[in-house]
Each structure stands twice: as C-alpha cells, then as structure tokens.
N, C-alpha and C. Protein backbone atom coordinates (compact mmCIF):
# COMPACT_ATOMS: atom_id res chain seq x y z
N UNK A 1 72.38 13.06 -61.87
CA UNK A 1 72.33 11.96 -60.94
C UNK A 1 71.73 12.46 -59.64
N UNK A 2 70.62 12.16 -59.53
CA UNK A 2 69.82 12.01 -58.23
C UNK A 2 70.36 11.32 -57.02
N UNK A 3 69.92 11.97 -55.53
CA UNK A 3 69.86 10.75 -54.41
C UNK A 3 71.65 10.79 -53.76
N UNK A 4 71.70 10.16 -53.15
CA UNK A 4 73.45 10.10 -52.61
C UNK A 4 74.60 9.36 -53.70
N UNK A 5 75.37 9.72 -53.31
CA UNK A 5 76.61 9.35 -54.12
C UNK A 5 77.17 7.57 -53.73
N UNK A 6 77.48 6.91 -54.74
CA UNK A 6 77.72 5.79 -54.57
C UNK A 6 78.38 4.89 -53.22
N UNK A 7 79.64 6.45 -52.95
CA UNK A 7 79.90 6.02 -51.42
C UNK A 7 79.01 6.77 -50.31
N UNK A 8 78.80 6.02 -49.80
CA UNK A 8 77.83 5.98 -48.94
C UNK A 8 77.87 5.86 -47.23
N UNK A 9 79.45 6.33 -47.25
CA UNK A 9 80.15 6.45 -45.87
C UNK A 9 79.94 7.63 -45.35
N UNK A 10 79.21 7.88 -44.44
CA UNK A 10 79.49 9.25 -43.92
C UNK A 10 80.66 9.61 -43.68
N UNK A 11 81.08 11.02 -43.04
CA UNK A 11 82.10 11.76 -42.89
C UNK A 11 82.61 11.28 -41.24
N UNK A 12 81.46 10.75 -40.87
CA UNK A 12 82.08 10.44 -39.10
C UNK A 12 82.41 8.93 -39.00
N UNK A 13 82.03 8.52 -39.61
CA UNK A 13 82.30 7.23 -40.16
C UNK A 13 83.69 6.87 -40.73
N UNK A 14 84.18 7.43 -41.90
CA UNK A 14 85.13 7.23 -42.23
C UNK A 14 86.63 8.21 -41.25
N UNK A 15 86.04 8.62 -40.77
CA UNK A 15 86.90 9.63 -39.34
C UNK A 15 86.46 8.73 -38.28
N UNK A 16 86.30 8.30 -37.92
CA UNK A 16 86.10 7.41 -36.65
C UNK A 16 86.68 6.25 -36.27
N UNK A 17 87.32 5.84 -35.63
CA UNK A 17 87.36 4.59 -34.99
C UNK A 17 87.39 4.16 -33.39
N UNK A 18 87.11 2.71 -33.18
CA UNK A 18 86.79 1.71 -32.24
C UNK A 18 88.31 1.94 -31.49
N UNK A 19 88.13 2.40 -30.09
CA UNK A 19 89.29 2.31 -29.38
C UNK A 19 88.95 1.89 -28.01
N UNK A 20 89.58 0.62 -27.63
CA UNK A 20 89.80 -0.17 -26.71
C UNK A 20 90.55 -0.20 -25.60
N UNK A 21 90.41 0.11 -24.59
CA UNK A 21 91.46 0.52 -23.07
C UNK A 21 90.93 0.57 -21.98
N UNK A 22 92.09 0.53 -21.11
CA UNK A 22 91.50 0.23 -19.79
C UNK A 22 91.24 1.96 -18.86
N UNK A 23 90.65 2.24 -18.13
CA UNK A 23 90.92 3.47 -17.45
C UNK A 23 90.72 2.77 -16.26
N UNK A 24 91.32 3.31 -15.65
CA UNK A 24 91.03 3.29 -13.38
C UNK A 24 90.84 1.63 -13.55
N UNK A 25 91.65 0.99 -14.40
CA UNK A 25 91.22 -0.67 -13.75
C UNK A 25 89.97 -1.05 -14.59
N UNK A 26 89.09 -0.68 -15.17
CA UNK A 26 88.02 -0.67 -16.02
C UNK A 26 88.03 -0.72 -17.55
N UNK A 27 87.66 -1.71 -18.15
CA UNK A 27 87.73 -1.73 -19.70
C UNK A 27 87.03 -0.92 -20.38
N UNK A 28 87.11 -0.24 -21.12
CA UNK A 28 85.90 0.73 -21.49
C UNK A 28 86.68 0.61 -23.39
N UNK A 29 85.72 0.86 -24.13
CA UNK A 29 85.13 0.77 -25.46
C UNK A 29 84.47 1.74 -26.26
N UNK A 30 85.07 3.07 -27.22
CA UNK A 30 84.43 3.57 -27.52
C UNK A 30 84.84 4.03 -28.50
N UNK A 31 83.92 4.97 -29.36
CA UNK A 31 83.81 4.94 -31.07
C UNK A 31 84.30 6.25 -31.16
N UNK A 32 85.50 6.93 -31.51
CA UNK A 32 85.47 8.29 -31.45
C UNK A 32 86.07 8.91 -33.01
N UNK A 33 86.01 10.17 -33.18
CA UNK A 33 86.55 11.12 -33.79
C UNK A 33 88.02 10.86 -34.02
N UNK A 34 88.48 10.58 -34.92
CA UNK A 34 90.14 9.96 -34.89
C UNK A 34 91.26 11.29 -34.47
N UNK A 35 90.16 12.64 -34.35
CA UNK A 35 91.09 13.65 -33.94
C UNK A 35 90.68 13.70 -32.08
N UNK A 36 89.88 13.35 -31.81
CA UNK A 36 89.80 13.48 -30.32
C UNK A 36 91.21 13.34 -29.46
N UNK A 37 91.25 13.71 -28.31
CA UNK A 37 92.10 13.69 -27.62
C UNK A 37 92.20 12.71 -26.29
N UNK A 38 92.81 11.98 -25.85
CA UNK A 38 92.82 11.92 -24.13
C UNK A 38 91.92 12.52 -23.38
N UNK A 39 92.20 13.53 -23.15
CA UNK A 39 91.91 14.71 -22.50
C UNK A 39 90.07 14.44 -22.80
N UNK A 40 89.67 14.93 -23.92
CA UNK A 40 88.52 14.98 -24.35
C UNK A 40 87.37 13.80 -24.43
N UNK A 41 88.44 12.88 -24.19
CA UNK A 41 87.59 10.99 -24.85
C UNK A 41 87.63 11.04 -22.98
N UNK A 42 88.03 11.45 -21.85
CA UNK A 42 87.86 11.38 -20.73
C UNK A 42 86.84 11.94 -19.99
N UNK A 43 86.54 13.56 -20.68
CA UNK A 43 86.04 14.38 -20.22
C UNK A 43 84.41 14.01 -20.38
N UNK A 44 84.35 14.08 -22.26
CA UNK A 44 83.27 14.65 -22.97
C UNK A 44 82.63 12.84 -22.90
N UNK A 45 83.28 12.09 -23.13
CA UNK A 45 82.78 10.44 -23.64
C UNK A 45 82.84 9.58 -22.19
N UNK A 46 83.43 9.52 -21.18
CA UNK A 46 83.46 8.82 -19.89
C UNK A 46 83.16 9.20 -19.06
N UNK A 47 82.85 10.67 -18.67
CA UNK A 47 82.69 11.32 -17.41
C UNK A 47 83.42 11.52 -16.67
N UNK A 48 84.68 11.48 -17.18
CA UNK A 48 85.96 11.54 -15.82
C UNK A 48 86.51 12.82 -16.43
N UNK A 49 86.18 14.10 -14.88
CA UNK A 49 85.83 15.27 -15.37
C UNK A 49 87.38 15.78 -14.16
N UNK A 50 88.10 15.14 -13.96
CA UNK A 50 89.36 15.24 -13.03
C UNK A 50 90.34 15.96 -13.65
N UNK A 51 90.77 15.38 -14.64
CA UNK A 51 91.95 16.04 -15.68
C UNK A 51 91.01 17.43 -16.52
N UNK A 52 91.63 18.28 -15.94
CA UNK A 52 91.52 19.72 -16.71
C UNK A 52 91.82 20.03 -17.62
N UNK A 53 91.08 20.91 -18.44
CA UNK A 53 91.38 21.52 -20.32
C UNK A 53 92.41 22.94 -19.49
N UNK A 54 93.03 23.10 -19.32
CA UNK A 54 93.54 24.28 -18.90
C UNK A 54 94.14 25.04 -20.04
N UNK A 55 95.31 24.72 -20.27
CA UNK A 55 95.81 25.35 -21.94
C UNK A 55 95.88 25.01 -23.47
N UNK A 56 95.49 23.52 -23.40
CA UNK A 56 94.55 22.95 -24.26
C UNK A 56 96.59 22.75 -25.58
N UNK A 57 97.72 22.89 -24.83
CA UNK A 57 98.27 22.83 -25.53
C UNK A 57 100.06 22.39 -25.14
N UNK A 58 99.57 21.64 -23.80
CA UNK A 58 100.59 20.86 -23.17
C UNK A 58 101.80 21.41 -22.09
N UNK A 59 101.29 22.47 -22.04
CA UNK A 59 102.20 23.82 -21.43
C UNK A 59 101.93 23.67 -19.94
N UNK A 60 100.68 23.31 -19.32
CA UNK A 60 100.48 23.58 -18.20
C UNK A 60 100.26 22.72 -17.00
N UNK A 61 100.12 21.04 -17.66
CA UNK A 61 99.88 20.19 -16.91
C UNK A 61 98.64 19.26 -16.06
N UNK A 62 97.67 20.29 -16.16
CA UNK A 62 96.23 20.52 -15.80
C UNK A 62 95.99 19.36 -16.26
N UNK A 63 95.97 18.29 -17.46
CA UNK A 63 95.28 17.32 -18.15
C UNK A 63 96.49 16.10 -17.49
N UNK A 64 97.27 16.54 -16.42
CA UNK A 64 98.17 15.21 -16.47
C UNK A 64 97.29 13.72 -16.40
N UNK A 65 97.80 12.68 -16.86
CA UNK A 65 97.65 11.45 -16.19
C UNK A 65 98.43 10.55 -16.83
N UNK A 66 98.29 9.33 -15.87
CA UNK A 66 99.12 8.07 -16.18
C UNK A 66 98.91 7.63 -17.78
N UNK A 67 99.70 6.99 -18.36
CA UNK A 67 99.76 6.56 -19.41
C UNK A 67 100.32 5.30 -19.30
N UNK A 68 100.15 3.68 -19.01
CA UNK A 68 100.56 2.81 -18.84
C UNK A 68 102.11 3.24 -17.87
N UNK A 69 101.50 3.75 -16.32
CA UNK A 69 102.57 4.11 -15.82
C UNK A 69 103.57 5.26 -15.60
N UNK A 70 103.07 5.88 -17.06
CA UNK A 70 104.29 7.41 -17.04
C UNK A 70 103.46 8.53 -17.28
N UNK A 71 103.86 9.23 -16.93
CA UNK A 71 102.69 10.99 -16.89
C UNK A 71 102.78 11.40 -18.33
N UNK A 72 101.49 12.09 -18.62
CA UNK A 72 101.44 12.26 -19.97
C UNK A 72 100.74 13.46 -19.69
N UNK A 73 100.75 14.50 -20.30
CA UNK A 73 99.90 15.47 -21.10
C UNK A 73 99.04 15.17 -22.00
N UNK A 74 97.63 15.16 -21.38
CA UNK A 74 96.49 14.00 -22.06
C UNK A 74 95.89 14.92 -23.33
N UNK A 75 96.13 16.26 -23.36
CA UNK A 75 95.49 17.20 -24.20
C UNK A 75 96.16 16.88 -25.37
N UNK A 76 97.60 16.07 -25.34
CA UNK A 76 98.62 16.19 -26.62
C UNK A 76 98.86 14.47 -26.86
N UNK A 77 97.59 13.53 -26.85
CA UNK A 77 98.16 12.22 -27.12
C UNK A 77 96.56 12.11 -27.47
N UNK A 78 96.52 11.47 -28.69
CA UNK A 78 95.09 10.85 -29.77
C UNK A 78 94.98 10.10 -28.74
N UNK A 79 93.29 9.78 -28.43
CA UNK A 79 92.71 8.44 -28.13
C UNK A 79 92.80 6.96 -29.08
N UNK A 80 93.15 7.28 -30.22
CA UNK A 80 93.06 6.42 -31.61
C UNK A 80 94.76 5.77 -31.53
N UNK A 81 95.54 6.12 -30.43
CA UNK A 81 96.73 5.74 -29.79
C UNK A 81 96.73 4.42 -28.44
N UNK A 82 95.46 4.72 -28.28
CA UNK A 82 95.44 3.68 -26.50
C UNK A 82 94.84 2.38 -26.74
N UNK A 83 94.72 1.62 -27.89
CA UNK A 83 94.06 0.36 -28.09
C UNK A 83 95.11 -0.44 -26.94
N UNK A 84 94.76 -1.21 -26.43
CA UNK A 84 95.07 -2.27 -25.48
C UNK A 84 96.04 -1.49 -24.33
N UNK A 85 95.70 0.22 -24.10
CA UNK A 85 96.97 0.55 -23.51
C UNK A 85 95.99 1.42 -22.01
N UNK A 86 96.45 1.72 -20.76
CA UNK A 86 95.94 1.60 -19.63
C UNK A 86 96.40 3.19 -19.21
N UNK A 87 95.12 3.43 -18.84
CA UNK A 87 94.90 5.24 -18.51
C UNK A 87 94.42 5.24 -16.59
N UNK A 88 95.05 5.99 -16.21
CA UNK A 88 95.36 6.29 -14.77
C UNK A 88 94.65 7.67 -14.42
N UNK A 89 93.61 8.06 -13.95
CA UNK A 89 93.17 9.60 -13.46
C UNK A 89 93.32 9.58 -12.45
N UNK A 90 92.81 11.02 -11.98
CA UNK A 90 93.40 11.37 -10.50
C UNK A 90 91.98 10.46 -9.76
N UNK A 91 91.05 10.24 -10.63
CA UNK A 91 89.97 9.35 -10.13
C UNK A 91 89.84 8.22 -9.58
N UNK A 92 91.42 7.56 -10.16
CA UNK A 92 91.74 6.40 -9.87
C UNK A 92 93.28 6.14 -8.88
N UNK A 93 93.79 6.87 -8.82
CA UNK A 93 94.75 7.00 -7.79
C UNK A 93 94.39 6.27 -6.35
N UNK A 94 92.83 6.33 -5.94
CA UNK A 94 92.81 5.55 -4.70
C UNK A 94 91.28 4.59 -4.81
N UNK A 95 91.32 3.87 -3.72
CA UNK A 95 90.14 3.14 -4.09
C UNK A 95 88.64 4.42 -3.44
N UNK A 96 87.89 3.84 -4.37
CA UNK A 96 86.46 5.12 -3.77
C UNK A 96 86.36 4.78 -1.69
N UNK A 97 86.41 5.97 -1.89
CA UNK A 97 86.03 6.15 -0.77
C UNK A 97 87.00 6.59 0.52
N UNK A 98 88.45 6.46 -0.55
CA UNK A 98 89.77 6.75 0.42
C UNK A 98 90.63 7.67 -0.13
N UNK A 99 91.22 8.09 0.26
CA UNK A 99 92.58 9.19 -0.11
C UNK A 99 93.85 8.18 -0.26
N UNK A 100 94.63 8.28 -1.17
CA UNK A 100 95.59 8.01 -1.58
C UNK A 100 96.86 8.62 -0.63
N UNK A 101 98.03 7.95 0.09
CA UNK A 101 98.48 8.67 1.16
C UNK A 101 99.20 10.50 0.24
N UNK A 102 99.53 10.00 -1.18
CA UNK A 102 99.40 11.21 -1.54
C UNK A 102 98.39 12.64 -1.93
N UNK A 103 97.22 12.16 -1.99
CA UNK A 103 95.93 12.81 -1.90
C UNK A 103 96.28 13.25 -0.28
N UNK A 104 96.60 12.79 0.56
CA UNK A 104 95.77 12.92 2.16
C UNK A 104 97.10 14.01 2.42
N UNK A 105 98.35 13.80 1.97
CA UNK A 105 99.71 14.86 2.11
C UNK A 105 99.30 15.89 1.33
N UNK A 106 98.43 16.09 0.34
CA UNK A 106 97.97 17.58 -0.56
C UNK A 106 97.30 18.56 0.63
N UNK A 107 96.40 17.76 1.14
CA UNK A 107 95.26 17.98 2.02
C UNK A 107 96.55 18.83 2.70
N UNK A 108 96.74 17.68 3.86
CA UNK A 108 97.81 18.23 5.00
C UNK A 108 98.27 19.60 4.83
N UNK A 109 98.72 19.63 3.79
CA UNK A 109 100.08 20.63 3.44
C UNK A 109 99.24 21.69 2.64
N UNK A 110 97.73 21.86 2.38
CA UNK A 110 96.79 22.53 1.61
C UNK A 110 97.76 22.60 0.37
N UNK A 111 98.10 21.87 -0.27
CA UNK A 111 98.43 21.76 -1.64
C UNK A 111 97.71 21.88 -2.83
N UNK A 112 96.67 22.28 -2.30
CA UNK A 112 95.48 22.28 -3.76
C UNK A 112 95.25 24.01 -3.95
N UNK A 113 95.24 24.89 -3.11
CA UNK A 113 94.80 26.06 -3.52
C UNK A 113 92.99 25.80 -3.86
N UNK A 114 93.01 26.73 -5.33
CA UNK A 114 91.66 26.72 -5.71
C UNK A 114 91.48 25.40 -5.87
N UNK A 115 92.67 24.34 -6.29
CA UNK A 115 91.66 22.75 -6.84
C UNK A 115 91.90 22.63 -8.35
N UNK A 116 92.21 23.63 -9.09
CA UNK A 116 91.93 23.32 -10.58
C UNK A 116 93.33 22.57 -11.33
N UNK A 117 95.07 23.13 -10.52
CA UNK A 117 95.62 22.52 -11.05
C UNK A 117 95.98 21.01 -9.97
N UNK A 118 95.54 20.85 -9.33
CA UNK A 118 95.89 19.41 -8.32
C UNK A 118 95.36 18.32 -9.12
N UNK A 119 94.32 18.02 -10.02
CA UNK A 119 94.38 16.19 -10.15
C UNK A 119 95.38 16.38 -11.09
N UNK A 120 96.12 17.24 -12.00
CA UNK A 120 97.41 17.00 -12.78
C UNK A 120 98.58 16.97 -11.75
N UNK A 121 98.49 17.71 -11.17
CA UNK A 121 99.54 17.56 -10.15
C UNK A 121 99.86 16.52 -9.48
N UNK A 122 98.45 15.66 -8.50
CA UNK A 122 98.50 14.53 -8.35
C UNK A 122 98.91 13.24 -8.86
N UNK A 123 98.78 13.40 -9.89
CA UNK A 123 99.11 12.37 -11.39
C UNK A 123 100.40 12.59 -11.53
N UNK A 124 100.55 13.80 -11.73
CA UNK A 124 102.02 13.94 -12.07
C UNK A 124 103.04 13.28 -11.08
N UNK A 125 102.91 13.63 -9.45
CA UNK A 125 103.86 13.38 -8.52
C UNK A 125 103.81 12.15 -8.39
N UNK A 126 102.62 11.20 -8.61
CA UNK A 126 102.67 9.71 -8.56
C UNK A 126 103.89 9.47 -9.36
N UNK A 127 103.74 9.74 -10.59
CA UNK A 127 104.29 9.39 -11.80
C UNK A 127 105.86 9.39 -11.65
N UNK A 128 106.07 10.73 -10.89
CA UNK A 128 107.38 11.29 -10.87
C UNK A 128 108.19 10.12 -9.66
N UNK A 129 107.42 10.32 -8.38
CA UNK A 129 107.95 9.19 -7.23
C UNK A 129 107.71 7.72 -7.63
N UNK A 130 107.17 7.10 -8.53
CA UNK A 130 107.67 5.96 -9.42
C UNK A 130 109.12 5.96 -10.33
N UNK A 131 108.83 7.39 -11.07
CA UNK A 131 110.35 7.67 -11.47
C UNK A 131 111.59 7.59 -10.73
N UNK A 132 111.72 8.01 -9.40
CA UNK A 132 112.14 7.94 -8.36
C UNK A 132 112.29 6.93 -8.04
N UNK A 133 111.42 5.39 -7.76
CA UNK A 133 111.59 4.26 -7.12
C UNK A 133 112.44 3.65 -8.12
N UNK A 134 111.89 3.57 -9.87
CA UNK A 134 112.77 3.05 -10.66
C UNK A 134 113.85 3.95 -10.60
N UNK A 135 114.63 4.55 -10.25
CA UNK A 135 115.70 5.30 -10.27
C UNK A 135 116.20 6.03 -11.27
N UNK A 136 115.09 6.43 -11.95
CA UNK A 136 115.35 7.80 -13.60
C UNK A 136 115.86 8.89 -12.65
N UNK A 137 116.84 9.30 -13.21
CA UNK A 137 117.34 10.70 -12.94
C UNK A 137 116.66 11.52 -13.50
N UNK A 138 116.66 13.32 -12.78
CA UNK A 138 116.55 14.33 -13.54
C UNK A 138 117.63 14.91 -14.36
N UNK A 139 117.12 16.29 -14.15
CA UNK A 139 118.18 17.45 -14.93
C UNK A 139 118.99 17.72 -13.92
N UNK A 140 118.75 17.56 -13.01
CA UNK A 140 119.36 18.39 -11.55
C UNK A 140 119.77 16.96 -10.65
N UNK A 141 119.74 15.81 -11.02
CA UNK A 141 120.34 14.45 -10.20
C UNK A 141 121.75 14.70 -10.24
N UNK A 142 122.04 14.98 -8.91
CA UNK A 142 124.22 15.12 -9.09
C UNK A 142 124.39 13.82 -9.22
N UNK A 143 124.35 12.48 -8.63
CA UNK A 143 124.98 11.57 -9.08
C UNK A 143 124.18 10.28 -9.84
N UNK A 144 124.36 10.36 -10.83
CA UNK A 144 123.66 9.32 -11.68
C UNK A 144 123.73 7.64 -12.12
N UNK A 145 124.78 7.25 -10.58
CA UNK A 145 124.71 5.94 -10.05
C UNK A 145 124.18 6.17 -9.01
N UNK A 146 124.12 6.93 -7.99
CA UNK A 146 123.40 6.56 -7.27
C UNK A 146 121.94 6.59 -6.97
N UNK A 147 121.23 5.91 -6.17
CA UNK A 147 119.96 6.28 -5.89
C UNK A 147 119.56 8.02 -5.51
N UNK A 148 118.56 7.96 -6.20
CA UNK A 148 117.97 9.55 -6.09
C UNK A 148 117.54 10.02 -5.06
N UNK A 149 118.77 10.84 -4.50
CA UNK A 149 118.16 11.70 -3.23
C UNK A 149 117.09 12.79 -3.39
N UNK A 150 115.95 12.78 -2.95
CA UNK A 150 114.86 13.50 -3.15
C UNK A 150 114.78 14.95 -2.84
N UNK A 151 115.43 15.69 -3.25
CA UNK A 151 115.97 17.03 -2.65
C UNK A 151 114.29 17.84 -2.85
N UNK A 152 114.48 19.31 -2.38
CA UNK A 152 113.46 19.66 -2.98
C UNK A 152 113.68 20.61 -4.37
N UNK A 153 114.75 20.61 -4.53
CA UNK A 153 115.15 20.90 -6.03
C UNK A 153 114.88 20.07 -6.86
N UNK A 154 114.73 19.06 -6.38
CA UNK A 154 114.59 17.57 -7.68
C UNK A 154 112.85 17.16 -7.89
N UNK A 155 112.59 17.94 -6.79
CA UNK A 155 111.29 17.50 -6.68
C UNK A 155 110.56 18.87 -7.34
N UNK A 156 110.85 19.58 -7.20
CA UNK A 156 110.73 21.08 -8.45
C UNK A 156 110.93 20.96 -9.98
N UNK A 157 112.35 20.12 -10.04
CA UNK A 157 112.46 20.05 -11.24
C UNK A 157 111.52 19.00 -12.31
N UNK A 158 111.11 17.67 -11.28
CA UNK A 158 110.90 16.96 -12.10
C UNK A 158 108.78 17.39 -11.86
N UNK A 159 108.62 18.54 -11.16
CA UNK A 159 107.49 18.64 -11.21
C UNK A 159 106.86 20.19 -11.58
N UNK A 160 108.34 20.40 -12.75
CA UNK A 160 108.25 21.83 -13.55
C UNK A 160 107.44 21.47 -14.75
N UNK A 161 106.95 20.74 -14.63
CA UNK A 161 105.89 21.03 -15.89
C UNK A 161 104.23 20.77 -15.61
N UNK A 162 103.83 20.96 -14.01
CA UNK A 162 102.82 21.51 -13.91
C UNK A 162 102.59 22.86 -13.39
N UNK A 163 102.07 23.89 -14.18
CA UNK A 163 101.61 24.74 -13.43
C UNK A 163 100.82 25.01 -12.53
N UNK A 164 100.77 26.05 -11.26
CA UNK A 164 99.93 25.81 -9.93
C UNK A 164 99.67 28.05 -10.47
N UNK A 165 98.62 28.44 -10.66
CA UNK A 165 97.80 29.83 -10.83
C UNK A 165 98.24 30.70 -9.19
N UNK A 166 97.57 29.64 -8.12
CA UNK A 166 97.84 30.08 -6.96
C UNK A 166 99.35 29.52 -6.30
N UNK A 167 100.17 29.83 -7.50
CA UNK A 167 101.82 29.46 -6.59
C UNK A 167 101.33 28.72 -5.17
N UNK A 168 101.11 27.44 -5.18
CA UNK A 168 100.96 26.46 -3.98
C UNK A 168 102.48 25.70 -3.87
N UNK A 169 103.10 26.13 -4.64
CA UNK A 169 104.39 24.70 -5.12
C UNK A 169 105.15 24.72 -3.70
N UNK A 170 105.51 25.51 -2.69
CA UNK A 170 106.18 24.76 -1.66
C UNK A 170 105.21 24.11 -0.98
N UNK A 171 103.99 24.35 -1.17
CA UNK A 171 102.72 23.39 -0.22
C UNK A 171 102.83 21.51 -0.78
N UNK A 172 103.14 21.92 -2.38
CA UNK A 172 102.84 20.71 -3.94
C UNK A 172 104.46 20.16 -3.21
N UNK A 173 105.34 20.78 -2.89
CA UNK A 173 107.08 19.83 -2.67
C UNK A 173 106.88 19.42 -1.23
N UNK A 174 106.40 20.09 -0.23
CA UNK A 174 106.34 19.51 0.65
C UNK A 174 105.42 17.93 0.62
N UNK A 175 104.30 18.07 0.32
CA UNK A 175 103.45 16.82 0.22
C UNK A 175 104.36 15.75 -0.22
N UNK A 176 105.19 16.11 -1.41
CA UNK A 176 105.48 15.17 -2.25
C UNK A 176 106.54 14.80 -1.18
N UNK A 177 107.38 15.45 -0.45
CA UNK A 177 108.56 14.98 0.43
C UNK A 177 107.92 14.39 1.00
N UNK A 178 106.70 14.50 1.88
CA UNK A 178 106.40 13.83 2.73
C UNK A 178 105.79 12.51 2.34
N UNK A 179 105.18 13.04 1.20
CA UNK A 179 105.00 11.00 0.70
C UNK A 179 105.80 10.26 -0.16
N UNK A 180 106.96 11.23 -0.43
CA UNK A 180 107.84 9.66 -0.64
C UNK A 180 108.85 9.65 0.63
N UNK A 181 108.64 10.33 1.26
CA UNK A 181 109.30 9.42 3.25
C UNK A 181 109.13 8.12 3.20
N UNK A 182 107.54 8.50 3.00
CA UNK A 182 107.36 7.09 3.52
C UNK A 182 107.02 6.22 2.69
N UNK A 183 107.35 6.06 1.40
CA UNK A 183 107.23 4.98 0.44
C UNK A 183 108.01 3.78 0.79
C-alpha cells in the first residue's frame, strides 16, 4: 500500500486543541499543543514575556499569575484547562502607562533586585492581599475569626512560595505592608 494511511490526521492535529480565554481584559484564541503550559501559551504564543521559566517545575514562583483571581504557578497548569477562564500578568496589573500602587511600593522599597523574580512576586502579593481582603487565613493566622492582621510574618508566610536569588524579601514585605495600608 502506497501514499498515506487512511487516517489522515496529523500528529499536531490530533494533539491540539482550540483554547479560548481572556488575558489582561483581552479575549485571545489559540490552537495549541494539548501539552503546552500557561507559562509557555504566554510566553512563546502571546508575547507576554513577564512571567518567568525559572524552575520550570513550580518550586520557585517566577511564572506566578492570576488565575480567575487566585495565584497560580503557570509552569504547572495546561492551557487546554482555561476555556472561558481569565489570566492576570504582571502586564496587566495596571493600566499601560501607570504603576499599580503595588508596582510603585516595589520601586520605593527597591523590591525588585535584578528584576527576574518580581512580575511573580507582583502577581503573587496581589493575589495574596485579595486573600487578605476576603479574609483566608494562613499557616501562621493566630486568630481565625478574626480579620487578618497583616504581620510581617504573615506576609512571609503567605509569600513563601516565591523565590527572590537576590534575598530582596524584607524590601518584597515591606512594599507589601505598605500597600495593603492603604487598601
């Protein structure tokens, strides 16, 4: 038997599908690899080059972003997961052209170091001081009726799962104290 085989599906083809979502407020539409990642369908397919490949294995935080609201480790969640569901980068945290009052407290407090782990970081502390407004406790919340006093232990704990290379983290707790002051 000559010529191709009756099925006639390629290999990217039958691995592929149509995934539908919003990023930064924007609908976007695209055909991917059913193993792609977050992380990768951001980087390699949209241009949103903010969220970092850092350990490529959820350990370090570098890839944080919103996930309809809650921080995610984008390196460890399929794109073939986000049909109708809404992705947050550090790209989108403020409108172009402005700093986010938590972007402008990184600055202040030089919270970025080199730069490579801050848009996870950024993402992350949004995420976390929403946690905070809805009133999720941590590991370290002493009282779990009351509203969450923002210690800087709490603000360590619930922002122990990004790593910072250049130990910036009392620069990363201060910012964050200072912008949820004033939330």
């Amino acid at each position: 038997m000559q010529g191709r085989p009756e099925n006639t599906t390629t290999t990217d083809e039958r691995h592929s599908s149509r995934v539908t979502f919003e990023v930064n407020g924007t609908a976007r539409e695209v055909t991917l690899d059913n193993r792609t990642t977050l992380l990768d369908t951001l980087r390699e397919h949209l241009d949103l080059t903010g969220a970092k490949k850092g350990c490529d294995h959820g350990q370090c935080g570098s890839c944080t972003v919103l996930l309809d609201g809650r921080r995610v480790k984008s390196c460890l969640v399929f794109a073939v997961t986000l049909n109708g569901r809404s992705v947050v980068t550090v790209e989108g945290l403020a409108e172009p052209g402005q700093l986010s009052p938590l972007q402008a407290a990184f600055i202040a407090h030089d919270a970025f170091q080199c730069g490579y782990c801050t848009p996870g970081q950024l993402c992350s502390a949004r995420g976390m001081l929403d946690e905070v407004t809805r009133g999720w406790p941590s590991a370290v919340t002493d009282d779990l009726g009351a509203p969450v006093d923002l210690t800087d232990a709490e603000i360590r704990e619930r922002m122990a799962g990004n790593l910072c290379r250049c130990a910036a983290y009392p620069h990363i707790v201060a910012a964050v104290r200072e912008t949820a002051a004033t939330r």
